[in-house]
Protein backbone atom coordinates (compact mmCIF):
# COMPACT_ATOMS: atom_id res chain seq x y z
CA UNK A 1 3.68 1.82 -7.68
CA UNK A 2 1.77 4.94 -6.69
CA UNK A 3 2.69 8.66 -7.74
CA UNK A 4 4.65 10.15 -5.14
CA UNK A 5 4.67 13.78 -3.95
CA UNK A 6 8.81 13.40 -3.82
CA UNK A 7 8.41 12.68 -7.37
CA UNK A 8 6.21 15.37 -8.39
CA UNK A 9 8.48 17.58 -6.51
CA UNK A 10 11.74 16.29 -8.61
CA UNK A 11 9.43 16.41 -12.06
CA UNK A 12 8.02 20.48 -11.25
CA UNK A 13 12.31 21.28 -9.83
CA UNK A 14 13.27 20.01 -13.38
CA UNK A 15 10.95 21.87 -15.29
CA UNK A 16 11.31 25.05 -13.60
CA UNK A 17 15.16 24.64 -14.53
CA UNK A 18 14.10 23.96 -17.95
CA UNK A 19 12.22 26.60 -18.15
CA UNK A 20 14.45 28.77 -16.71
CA UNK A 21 17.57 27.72 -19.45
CA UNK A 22 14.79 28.31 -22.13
CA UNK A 23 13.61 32.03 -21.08
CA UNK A 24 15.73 33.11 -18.03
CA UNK A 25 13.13 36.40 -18.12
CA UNK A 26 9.61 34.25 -17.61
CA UNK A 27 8.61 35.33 -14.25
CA UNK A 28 6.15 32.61 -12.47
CA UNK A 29 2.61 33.17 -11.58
CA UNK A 30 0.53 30.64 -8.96
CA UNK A 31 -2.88 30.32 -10.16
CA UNK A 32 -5.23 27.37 -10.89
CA UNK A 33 -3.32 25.30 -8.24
CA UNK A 34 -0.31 25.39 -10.29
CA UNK A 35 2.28 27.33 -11.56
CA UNK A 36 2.08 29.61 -14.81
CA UNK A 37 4.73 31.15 -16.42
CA UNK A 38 4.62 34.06 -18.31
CA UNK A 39 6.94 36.12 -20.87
CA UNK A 40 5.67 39.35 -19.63
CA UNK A 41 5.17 39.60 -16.19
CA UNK A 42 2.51 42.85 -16.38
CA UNK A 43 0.75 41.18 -19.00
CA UNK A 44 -1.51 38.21 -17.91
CA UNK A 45 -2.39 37.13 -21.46
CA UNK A 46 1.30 36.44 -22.43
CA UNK A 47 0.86 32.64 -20.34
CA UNK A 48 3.07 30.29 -22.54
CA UNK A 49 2.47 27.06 -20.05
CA UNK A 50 2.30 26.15 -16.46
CA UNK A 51 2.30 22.95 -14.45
CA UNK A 52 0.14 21.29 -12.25
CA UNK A 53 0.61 18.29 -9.68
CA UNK A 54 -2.60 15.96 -10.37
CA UNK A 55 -3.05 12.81 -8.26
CA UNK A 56 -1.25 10.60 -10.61
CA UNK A 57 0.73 12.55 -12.38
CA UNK A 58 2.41 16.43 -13.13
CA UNK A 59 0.73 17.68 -16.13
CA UNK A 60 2.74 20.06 -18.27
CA UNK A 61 0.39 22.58 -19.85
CA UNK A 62 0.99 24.46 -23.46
CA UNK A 63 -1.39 27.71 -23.45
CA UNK A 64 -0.89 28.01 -27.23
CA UNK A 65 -0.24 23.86 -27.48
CA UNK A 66 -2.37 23.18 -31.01
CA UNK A 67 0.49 25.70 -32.63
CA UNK A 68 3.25 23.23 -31.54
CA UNK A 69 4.68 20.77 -33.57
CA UNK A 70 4.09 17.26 -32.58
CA UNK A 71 4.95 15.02 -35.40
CA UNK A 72 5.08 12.08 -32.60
CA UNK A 73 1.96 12.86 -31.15
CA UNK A 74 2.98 13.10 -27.47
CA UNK A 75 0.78 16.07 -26.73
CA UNK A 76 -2.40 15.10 -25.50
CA UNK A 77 -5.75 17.19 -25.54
CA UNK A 78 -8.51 18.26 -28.23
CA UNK A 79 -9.70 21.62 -27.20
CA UNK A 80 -9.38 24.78 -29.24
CA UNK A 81 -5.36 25.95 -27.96
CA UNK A 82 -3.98 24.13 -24.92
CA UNK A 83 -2.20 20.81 -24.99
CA UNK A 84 -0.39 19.18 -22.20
CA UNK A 85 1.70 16.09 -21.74
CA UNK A 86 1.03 14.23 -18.39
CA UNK A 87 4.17 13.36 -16.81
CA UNK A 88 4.68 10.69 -14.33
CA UNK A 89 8.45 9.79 -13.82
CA UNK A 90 11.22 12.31 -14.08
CA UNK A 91 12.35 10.16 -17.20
CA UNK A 92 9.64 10.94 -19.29
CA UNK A 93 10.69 15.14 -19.54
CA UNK A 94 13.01 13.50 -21.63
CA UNK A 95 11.45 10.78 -23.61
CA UNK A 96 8.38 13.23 -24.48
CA UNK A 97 10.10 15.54 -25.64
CA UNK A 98 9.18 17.81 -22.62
CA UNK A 99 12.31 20.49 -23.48
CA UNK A 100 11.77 20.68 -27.43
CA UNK A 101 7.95 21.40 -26.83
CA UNK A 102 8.99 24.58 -24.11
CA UNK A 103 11.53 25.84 -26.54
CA UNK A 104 8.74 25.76 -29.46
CA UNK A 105 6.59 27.32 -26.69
CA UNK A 106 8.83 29.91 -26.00
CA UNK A 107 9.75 30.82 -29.33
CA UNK A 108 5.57 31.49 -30.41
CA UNK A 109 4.48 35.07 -31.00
């Protein structure tokens, strides 16, 4: 079964809603082929995460990520800040933890 652009299309819908719940004031951004979203809109720097469709998957992306906590080690990456989770079924915002991660996100100086 191949990655679908109707199901990265459902997976990026349900995190935008998420994502709006979370912060109703994050204002969205396109750059680097994706989406960032910000908690200040006239300050660039204040990225908390953004998603991007890959090939094979969306990949939710944590600008301050290696702050989070991830006791079940569902975040992926090993670079100084950002983590991401790659998601490939709209299941899986749920069963990583894709909501508790954003709120954590959200909640970061």
């Amino acid at each position: 079964m191949s990655f679908a652009l109707d199901t990265a299309e459902q997976i990026t819908k349900r995190l935008d809603e998420l994502i709006s719940e979370i912060c109703p004031a994050a204002t969205r951004r396109a750059m680097y082929g994706g989406i960032i979203f910000q908690k200040d809109p006239k300050e660039p720097s204040s990225g908390v995460c953004g998603h991007f469709i890959y090939k094979a998957h969306v990949g939710m992306e944590f600008s301050q990520g290696y702050r989070l906590k991830d006791s079940e080690r569902l975040l992926e990456g090993s670079g100084k800040y950002r983590r991401h989770i790659k998601l490939r079924t709209i299941e899986e915002i749920e069963s990583k933890q894709v909501r508790q991660f954003l709120e954590q996100a959200f909640a970061l100086d």
